[in-house]
N, C-alpha and C. Protein backbone atom coordinates (compact mmCIF):
# COMPACT_ATOMS: atom_id res chain seq x y z
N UNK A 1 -18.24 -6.11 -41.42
CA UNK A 1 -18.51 -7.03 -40.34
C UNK A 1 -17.68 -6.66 -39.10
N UNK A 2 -16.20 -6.57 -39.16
CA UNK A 2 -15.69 -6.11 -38.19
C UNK A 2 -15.83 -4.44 -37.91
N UNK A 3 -16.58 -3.81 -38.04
CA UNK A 3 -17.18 -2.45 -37.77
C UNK A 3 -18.26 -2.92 -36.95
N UNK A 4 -19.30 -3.85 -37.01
CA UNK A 4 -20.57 -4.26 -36.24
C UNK A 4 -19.84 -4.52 -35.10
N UNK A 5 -18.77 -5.65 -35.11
CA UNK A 5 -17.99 -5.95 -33.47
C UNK A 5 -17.55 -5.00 -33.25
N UNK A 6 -16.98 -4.12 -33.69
CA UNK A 6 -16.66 -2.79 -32.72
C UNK A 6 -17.79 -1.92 -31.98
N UNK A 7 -19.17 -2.01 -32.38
CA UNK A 7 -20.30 -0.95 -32.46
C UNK A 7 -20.73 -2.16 -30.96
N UNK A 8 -20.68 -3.48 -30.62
CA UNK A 8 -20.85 -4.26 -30.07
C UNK A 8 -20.08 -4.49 -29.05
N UNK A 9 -18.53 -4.50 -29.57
CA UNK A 9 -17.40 -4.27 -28.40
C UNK A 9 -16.84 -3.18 -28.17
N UNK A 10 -16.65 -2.03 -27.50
CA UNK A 10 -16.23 -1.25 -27.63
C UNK A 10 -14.77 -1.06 -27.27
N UNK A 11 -14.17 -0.46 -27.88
CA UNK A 11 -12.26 -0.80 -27.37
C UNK A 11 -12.03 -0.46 -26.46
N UNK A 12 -11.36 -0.73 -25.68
CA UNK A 12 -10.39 -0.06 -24.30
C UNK A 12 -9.26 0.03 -24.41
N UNK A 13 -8.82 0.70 -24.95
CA UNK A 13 -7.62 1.37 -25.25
C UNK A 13 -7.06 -0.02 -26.42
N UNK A 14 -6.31 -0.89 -26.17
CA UNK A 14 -5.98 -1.82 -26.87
C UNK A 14 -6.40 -2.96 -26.45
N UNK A 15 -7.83 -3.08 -25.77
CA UNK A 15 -8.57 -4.09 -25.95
C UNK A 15 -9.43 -3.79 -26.32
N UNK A 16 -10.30 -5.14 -26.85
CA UNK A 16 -11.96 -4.97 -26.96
C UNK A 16 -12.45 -5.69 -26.00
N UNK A 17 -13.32 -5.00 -25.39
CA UNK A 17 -13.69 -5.58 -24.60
C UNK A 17 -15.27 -6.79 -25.00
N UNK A 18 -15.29 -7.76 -25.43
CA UNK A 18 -16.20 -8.95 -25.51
C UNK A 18 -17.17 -9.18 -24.75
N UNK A 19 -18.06 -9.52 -25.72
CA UNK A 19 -19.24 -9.94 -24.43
C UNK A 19 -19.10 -11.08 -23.74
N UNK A 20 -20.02 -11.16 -22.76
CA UNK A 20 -19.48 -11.78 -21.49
C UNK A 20 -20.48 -13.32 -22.08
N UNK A 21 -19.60 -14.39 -21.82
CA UNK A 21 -20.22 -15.70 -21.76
C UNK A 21 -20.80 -16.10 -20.76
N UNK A 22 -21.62 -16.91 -20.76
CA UNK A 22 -22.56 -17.42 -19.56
C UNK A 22 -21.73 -17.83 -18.39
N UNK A 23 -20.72 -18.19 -18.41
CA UNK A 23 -19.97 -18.69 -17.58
C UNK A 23 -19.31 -17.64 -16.46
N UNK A 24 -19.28 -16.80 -17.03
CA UNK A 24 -18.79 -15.49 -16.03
C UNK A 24 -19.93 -14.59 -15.97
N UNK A 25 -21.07 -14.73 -15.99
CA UNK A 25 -22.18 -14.16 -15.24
C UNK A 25 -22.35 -14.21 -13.99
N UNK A 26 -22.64 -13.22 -13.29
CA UNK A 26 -22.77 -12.99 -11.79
C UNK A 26 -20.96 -13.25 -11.16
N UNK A 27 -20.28 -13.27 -11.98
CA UNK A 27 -19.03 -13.09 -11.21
C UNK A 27 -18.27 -11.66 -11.21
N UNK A 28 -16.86 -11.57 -10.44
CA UNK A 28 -16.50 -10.33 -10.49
C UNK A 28 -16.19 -10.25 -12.03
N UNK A 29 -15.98 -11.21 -13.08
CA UNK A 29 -15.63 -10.88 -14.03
C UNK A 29 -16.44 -9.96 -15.11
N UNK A 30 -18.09 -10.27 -14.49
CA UNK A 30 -19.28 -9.01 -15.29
C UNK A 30 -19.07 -8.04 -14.08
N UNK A 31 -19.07 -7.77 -13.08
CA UNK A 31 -18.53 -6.43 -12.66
C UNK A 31 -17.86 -5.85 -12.99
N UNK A 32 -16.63 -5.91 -13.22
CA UNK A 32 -15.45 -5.59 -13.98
C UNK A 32 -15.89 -5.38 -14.96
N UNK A 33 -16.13 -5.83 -16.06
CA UNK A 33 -16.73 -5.34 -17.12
C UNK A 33 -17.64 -4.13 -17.77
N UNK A 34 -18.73 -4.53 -16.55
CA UNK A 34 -19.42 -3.39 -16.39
C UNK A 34 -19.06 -2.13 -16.22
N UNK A 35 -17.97 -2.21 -15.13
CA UNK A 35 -17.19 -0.78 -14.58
C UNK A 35 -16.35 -0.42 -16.04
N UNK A 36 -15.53 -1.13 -16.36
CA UNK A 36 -14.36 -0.64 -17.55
C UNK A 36 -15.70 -0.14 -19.00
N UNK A 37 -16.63 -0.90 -19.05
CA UNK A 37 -17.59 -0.11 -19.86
C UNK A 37 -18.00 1.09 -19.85
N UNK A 38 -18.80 1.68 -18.33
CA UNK A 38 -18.93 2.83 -17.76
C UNK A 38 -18.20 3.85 -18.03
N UNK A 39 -16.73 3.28 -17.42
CA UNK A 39 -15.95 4.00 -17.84
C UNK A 39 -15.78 5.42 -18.90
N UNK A 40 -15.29 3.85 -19.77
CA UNK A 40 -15.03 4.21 -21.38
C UNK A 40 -16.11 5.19 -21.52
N UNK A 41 -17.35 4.83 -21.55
CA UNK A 41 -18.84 5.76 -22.00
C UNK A 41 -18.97 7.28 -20.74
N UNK A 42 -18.25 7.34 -19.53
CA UNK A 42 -18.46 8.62 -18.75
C UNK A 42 -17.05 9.08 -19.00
N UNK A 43 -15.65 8.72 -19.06
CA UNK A 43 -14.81 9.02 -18.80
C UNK A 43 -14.09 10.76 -18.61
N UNK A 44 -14.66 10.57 -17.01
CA UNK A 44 -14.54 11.74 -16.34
C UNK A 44 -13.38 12.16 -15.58
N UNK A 45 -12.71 10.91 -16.17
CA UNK A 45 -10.90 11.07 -15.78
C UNK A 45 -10.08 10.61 -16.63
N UNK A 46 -9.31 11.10 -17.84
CA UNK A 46 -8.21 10.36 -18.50
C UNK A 46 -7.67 9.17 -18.60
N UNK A 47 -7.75 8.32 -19.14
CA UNK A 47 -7.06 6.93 -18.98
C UNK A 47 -5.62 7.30 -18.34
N UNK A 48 -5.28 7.95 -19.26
CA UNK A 48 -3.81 7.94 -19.11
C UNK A 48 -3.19 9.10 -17.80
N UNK A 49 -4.31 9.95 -17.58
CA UNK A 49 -3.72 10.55 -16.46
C UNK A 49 -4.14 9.37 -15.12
N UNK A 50 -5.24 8.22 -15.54
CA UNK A 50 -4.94 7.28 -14.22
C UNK A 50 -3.32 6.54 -14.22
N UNK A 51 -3.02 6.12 -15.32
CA UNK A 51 -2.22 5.02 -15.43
C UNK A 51 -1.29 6.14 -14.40
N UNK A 52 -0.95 7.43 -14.72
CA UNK A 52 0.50 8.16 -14.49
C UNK A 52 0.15 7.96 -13.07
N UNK A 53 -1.00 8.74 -12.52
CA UNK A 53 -0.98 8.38 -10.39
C UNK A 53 -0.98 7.03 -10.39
N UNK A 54 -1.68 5.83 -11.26
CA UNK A 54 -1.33 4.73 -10.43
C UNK A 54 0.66 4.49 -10.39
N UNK A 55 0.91 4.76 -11.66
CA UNK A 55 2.43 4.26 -11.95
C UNK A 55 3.25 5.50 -10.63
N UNK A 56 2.61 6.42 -10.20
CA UNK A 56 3.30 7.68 -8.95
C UNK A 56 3.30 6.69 -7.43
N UNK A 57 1.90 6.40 -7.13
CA UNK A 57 1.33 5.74 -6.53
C UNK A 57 2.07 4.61 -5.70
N UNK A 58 2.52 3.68 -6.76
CA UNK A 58 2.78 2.63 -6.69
C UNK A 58 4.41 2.54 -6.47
N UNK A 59 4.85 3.45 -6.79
CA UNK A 59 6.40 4.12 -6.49
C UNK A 59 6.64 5.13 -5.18
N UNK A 60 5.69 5.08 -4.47
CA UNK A 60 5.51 6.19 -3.73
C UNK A 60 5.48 5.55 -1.95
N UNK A 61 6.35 6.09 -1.08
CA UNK A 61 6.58 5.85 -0.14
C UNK A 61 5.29 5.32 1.29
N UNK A 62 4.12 6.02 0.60
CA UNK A 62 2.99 6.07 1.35
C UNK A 62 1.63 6.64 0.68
N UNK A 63 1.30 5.21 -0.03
CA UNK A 63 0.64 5.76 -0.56
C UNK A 63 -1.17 5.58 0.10
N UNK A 64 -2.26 6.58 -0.66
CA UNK A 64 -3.90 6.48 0.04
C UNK A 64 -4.24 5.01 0.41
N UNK A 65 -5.04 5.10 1.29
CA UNK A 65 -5.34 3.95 1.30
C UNK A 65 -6.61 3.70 0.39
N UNK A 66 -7.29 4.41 -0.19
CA UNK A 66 -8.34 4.71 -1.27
C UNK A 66 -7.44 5.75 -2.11
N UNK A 67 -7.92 5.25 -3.62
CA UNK A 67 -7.53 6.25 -4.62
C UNK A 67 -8.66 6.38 -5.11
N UNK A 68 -9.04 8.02 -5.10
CA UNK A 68 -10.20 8.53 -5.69
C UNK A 68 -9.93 9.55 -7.18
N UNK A 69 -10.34 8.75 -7.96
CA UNK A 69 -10.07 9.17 -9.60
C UNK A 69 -11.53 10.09 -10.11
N UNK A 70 -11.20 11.35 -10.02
CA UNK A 70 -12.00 11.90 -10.56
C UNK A 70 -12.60 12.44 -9.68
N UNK A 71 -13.76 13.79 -10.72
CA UNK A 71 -14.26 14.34 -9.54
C UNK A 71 -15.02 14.41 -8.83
N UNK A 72 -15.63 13.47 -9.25
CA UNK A 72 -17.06 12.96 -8.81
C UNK A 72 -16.46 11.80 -7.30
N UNK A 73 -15.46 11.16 -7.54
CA UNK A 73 -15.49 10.26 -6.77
C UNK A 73 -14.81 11.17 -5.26
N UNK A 74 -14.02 12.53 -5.48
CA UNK A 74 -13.62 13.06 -4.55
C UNK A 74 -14.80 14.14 -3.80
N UNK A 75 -15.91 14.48 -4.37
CA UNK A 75 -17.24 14.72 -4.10
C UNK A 75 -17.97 14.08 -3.26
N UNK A 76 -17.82 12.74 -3.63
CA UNK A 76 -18.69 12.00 -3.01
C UNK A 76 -18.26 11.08 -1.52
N UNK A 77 -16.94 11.47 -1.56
CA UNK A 77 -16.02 10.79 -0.71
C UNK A 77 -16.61 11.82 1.10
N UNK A 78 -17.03 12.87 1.12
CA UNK A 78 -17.54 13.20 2.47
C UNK A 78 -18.53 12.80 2.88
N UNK A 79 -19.63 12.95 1.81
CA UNK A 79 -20.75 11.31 2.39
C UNK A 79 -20.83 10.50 2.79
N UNK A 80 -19.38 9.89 1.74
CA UNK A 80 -19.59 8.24 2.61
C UNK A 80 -18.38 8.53 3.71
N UNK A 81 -17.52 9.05 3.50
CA UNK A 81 -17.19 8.78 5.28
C UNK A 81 -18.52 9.42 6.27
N UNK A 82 -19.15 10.26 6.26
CA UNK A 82 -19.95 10.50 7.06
C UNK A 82 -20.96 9.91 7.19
N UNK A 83 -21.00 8.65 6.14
CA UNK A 83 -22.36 7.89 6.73
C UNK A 83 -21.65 6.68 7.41
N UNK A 84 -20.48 6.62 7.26
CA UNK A 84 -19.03 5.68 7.69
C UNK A 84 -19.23 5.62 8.97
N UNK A 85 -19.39 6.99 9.91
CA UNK A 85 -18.62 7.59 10.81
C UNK A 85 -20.55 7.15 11.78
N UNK A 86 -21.24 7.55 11.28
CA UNK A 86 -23.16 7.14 11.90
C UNK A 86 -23.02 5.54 11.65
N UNK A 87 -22.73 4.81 10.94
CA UNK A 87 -22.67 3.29 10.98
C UNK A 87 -21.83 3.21 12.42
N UNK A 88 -20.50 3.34 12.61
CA UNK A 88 -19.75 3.25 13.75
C UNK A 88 -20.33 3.64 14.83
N UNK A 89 -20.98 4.82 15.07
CA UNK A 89 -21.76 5.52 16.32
C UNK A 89 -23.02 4.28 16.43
N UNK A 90 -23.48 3.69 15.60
CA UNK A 90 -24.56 2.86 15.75
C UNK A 90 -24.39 1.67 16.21
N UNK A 91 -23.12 1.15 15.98
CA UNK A 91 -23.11 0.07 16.39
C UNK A 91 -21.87 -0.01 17.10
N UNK A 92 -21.17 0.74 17.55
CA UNK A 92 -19.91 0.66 18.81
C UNK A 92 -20.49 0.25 20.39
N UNK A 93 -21.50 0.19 20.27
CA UNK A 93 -22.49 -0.40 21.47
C UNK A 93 -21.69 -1.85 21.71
N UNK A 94 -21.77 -2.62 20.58
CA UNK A 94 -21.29 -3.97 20.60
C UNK A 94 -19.76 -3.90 21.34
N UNK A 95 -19.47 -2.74 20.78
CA UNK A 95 -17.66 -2.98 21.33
C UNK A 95 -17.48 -2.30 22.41
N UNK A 96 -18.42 -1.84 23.66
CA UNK A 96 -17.70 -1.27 24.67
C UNK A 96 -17.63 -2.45 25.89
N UNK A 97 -17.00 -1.44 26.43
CA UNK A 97 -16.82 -2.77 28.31
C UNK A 97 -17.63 -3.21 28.98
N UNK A 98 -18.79 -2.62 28.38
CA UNK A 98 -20.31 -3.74 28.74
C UNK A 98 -20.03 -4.72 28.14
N UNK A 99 -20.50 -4.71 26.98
CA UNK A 99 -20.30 -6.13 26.10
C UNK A 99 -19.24 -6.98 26.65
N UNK A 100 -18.61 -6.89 27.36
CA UNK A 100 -17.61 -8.02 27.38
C UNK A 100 -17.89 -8.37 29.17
N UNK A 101 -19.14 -7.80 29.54
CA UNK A 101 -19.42 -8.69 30.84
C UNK A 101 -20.67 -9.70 30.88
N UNK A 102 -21.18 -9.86 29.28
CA UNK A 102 -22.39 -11.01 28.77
C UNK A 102 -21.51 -12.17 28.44
């Protein structure tokens, strides 16, 4: 029986992670969930080599203002600033010294 809850919950390191009750549906608490699931099932970065940069990180004089774990997420990181950077060009209209003579 407790082999079925494992096949059902899957561990995270020294949790299990539980299914989610109705009550925390649509909150960050099934996001979260979702993500630490993902995780576990792609894990394309070490648990434990996150814990060590967050524990560097967090000791660290100056640290990113984004931490990108893995390599996918440092891949994908010139896209989105560059679709970052066309959002801003699109709408800096609003913020020049025109706008502030309506």
């Amino acid at each position: 029986m407790e082999q079925d809850a494992d096949k059902r919950s899957p561990p995270w390191r020294h949790f299990v992670i539980k299914p989610l009750s109705n009550d925390y549906r649509g909150t960050p608490a099934e996001h979260a969930r979702r993500m630490i699931l993902w995780v576990s099932a792609h894990r394309t970065t070490s648990v434990e080599k996150i814990g060590e940069i967050i524990w560097e990180l967090a000791h660290s004089g100056n640290p990113p203002m984004r931490l990108l774990l893995g390599s996918e997420a440092v891949e994908s990181m010139p896209d989105k600033l560059r679709q970052t950077i066309e959002e801003v060009e699109d709408w800096k209209f609003l913020f020049t010294d025109d706008a502030d003579d309506t």
